[in-house]
N, C-alpha and C. Protein backbone atom coordinates (compact mmCIF):
# COMPACT_ATOMS: atom_id res chain seq x y z
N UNK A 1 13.24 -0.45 -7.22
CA UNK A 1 12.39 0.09 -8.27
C UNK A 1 13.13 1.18 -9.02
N UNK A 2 12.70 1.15 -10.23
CA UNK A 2 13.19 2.57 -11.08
C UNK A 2 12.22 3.60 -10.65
N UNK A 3 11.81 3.95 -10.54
CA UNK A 3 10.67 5.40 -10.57
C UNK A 3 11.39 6.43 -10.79
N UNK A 4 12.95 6.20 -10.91
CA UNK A 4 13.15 7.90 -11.35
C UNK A 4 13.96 8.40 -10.63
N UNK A 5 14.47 10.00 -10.08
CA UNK A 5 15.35 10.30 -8.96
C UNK A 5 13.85 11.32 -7.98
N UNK A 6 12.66 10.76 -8.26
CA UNK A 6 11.70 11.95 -7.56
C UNK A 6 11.09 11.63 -6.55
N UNK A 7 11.66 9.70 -7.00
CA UNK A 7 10.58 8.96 -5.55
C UNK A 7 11.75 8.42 -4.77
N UNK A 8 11.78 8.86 -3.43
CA UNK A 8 12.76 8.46 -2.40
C UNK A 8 12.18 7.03 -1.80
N UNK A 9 13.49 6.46 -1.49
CA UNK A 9 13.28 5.06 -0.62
C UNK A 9 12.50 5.17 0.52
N UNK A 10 12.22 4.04 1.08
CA UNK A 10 11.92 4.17 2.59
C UNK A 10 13.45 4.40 3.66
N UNK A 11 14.37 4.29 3.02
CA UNK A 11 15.57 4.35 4.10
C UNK A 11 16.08 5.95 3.73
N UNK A 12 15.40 6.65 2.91
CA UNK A 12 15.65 7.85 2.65
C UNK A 12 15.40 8.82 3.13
N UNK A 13 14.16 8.57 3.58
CA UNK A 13 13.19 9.98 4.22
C UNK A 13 13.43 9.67 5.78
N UNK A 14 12.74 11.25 6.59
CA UNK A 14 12.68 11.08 7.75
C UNK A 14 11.66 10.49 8.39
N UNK A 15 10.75 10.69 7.65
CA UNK A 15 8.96 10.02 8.32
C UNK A 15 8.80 9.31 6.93
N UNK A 16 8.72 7.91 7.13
CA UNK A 16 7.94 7.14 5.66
C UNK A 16 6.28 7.69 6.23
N UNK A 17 5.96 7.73 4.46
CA UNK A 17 4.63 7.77 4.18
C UNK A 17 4.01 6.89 4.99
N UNK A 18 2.54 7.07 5.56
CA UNK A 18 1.44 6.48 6.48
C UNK A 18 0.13 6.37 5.72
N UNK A 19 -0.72 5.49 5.58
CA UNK A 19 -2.00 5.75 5.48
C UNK A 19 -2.87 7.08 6.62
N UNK A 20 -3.58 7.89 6.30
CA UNK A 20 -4.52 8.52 6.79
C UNK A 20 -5.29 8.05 7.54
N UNK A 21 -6.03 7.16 6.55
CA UNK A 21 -6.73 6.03 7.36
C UNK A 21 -6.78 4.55 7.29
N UNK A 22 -6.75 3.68 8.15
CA UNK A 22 -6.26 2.03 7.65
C UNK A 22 -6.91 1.47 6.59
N UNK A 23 -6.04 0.82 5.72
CA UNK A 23 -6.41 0.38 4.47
C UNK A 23 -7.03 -0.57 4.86
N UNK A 24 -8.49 -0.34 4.29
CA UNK A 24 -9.22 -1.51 4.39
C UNK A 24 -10.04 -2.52 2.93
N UNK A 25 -9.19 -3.37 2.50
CA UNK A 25 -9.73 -3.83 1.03
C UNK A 25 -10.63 -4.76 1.68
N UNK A 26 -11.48 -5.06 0.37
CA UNK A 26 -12.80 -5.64 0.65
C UNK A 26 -12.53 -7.30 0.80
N UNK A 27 -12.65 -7.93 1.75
CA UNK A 27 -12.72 -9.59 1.55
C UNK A 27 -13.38 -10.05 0.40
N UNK A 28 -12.59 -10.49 -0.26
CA UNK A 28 -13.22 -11.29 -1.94
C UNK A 28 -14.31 -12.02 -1.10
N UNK A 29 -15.52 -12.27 -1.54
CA UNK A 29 -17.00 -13.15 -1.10
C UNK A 29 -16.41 -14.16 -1.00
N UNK A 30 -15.96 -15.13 -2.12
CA UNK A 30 -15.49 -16.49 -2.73
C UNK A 30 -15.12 -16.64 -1.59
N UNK A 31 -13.56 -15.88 -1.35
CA UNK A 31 -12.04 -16.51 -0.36
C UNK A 31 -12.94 -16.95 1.05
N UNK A 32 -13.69 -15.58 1.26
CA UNK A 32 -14.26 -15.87 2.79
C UNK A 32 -15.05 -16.81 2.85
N UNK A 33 -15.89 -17.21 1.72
CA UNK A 33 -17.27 -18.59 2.23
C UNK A 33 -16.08 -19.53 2.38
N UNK A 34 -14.88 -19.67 1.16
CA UNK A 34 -14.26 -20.61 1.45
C UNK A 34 -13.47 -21.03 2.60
N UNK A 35 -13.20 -19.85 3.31
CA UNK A 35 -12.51 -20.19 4.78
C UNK A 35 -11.10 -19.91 4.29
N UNK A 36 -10.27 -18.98 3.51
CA UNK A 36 -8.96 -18.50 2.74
C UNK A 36 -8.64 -17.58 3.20
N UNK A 37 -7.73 -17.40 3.74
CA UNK A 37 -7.23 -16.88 4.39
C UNK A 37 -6.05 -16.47 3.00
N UNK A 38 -5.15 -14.70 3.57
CA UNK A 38 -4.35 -14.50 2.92
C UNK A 38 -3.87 -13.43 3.43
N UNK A 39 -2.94 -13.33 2.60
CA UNK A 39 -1.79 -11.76 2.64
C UNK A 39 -1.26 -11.00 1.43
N UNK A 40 -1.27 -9.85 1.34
CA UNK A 40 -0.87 -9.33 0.41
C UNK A 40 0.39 -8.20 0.72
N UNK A 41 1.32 -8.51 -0.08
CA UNK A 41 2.54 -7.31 0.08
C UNK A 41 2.84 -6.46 -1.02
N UNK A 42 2.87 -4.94 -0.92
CA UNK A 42 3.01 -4.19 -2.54
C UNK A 42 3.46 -3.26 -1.77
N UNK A 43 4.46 -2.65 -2.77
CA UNK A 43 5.48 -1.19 -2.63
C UNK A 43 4.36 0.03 -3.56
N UNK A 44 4.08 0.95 -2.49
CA UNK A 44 3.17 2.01 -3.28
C UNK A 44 3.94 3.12 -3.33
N UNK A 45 3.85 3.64 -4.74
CA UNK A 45 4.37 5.10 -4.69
C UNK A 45 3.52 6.28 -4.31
N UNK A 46 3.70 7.17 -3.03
CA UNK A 46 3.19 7.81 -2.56
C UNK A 46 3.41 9.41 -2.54
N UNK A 47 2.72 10.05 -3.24
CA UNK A 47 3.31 11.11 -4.04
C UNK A 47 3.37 12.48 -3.00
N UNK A 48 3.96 13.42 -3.01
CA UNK A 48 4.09 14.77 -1.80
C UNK A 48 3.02 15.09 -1.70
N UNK A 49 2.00 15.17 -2.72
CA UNK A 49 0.53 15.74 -1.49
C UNK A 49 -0.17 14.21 -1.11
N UNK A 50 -0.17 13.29 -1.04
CA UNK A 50 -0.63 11.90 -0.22
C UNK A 50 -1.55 11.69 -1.18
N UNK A 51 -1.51 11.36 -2.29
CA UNK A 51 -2.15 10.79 -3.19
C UNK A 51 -1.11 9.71 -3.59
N UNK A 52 -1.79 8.38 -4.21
CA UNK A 52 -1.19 6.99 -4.68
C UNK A 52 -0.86 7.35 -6.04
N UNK A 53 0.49 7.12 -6.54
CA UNK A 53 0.65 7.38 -7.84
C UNK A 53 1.09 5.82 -8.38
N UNK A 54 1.29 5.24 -7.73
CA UNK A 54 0.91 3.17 -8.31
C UNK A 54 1.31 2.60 -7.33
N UNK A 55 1.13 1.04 -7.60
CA UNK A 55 1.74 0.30 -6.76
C UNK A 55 2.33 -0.85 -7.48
N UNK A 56 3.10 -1.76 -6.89
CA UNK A 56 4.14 -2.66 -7.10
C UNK A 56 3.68 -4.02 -6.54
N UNK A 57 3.27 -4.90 -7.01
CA UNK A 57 2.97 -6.29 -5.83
C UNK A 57 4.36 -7.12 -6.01
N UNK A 58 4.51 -7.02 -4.25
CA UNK A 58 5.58 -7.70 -3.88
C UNK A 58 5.48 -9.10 -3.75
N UNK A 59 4.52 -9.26 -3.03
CA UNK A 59 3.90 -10.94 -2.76
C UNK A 59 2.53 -10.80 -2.60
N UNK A 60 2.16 -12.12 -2.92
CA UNK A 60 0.36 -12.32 -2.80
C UNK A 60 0.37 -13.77 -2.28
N UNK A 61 -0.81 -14.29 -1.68
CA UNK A 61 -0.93 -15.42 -1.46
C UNK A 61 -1.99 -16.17 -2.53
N UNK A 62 -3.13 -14.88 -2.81
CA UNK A 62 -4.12 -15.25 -4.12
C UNK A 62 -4.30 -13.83 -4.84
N UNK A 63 -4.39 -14.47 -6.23
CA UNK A 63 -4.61 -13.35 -6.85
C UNK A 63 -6.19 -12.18 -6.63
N UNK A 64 -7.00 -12.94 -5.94
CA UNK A 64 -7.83 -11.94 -5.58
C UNK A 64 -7.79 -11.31 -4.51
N UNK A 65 -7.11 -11.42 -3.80
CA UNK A 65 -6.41 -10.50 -2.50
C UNK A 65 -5.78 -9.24 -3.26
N UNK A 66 -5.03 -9.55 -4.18
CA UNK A 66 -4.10 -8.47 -4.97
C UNK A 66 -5.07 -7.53 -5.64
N UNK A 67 -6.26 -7.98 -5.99
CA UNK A 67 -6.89 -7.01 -6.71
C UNK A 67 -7.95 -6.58 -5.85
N UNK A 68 -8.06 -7.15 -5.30
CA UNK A 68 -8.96 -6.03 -3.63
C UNK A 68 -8.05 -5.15 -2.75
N UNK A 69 -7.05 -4.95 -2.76
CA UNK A 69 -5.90 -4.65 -2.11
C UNK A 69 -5.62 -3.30 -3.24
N UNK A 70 -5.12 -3.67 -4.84
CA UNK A 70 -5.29 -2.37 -5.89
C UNK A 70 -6.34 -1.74 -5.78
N UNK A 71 -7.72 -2.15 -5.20
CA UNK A 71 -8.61 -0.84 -4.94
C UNK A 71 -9.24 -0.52 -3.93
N UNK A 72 -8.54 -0.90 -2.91
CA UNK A 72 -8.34 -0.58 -2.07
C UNK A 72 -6.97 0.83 -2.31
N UNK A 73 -6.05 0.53 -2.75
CA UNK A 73 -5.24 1.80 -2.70
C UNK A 73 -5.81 3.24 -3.81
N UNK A 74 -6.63 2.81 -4.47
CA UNK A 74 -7.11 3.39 -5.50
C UNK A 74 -7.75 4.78 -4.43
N UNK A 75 -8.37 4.54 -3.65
CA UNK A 75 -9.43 5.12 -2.83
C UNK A 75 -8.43 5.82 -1.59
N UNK A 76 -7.03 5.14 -1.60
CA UNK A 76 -6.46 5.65 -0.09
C UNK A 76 -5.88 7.35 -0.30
N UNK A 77 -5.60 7.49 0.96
CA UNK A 77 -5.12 8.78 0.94
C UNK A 77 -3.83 8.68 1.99
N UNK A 78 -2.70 9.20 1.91
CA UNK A 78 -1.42 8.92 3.05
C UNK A 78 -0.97 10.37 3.17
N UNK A 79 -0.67 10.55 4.23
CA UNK A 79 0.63 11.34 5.01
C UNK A 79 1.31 11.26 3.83
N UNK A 80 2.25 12.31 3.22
CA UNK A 80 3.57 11.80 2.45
C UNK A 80 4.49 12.07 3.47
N UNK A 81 5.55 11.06 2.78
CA UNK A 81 6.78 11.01 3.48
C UNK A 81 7.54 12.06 3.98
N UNK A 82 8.05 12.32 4.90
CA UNK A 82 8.63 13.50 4.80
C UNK A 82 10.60 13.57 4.89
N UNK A 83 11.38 14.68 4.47
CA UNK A 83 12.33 14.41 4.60
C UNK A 83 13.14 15.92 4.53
N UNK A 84 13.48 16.29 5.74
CA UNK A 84 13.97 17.70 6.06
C UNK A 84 13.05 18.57 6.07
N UNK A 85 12.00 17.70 6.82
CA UNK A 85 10.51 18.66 7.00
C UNK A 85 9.54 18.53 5.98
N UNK A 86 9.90 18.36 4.82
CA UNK A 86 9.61 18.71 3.37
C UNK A 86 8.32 17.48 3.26
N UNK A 87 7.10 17.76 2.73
CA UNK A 87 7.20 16.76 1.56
C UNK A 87 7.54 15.88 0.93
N UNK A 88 7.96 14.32 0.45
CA UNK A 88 8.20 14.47 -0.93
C UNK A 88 8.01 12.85 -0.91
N UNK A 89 8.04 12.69 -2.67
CA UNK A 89 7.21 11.54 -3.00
C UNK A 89 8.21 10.21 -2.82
N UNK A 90 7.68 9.15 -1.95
CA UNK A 90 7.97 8.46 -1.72
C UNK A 90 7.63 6.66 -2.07
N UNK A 91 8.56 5.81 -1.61
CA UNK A 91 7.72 4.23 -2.28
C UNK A 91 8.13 4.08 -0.66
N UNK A 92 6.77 3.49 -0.08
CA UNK A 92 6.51 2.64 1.18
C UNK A 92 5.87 1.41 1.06
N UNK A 93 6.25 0.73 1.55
CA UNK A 93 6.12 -0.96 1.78
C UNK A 93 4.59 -1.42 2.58
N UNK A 94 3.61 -1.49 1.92
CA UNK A 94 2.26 -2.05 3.29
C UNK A 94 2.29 -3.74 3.07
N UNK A 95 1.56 -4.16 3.92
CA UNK A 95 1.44 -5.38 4.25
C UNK A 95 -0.14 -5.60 4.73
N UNK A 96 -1.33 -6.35 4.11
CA UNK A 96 -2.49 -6.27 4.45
C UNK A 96 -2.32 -7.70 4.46
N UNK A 97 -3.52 -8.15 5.73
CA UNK A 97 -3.21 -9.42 6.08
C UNK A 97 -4.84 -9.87 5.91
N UNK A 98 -5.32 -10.33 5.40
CA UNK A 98 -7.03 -11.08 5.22
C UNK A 98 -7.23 -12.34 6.64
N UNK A 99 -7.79 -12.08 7.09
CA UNK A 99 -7.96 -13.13 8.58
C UNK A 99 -9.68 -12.86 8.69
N UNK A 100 -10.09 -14.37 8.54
CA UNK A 100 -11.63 -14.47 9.02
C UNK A 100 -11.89 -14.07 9.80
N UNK A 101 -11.17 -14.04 11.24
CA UNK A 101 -11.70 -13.04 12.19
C UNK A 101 -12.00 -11.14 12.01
N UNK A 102 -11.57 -10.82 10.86
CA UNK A 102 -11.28 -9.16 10.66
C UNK A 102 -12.96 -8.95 10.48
């Protein structure tokens, strides 16, 4: 990603950014009556006080996974990354997986 020289990699920092609390996006109605199963992968930029400053979709399996998943991050809150103790804004990699059993 470009973001600049302000957002560090994940191979950069000492602690990658964490969710606070587990991201939980909403099962699209549709996917689930239908029995759809999915996954979604996106690089979020996660800024020094643990607020989401965007995200990136890496892979999707359906496009409505991807957009339950964007607000789902809309609402999250993370740990920021840290690196020499510090703060600072980072891009971390999540992976949300949609399974009828959840």
């Amino acid at each position: 990603e470009d973001a600049g020289p302000s957002y560090y990699q994940e191979h950069e920092v000492d602690v990658p950014a964490r969710p606070v609390d587990p991201l939980q996006p909403v099962y699209p109605p549709r996917l689930r009556a239908l029995g759809i199963e999915g996954e979604v992968e996106a690089r979020v930029a996660v800024l020094s006080d643990g607020s989401v400053g965007g995200s990136r979709l890496v892979e999707s399996t359906r496009d409505e996974f991807t957009v339950a998943v964007r607000e789902a991050l809309r609402e999250a809150r993370f740990h920021p990354a840290l690196r020499c103790g510090k703060p600072v804004s980072s891009w971390v990699t999540v992976r949300l997986r949609f399974r009828l059993e959840d």
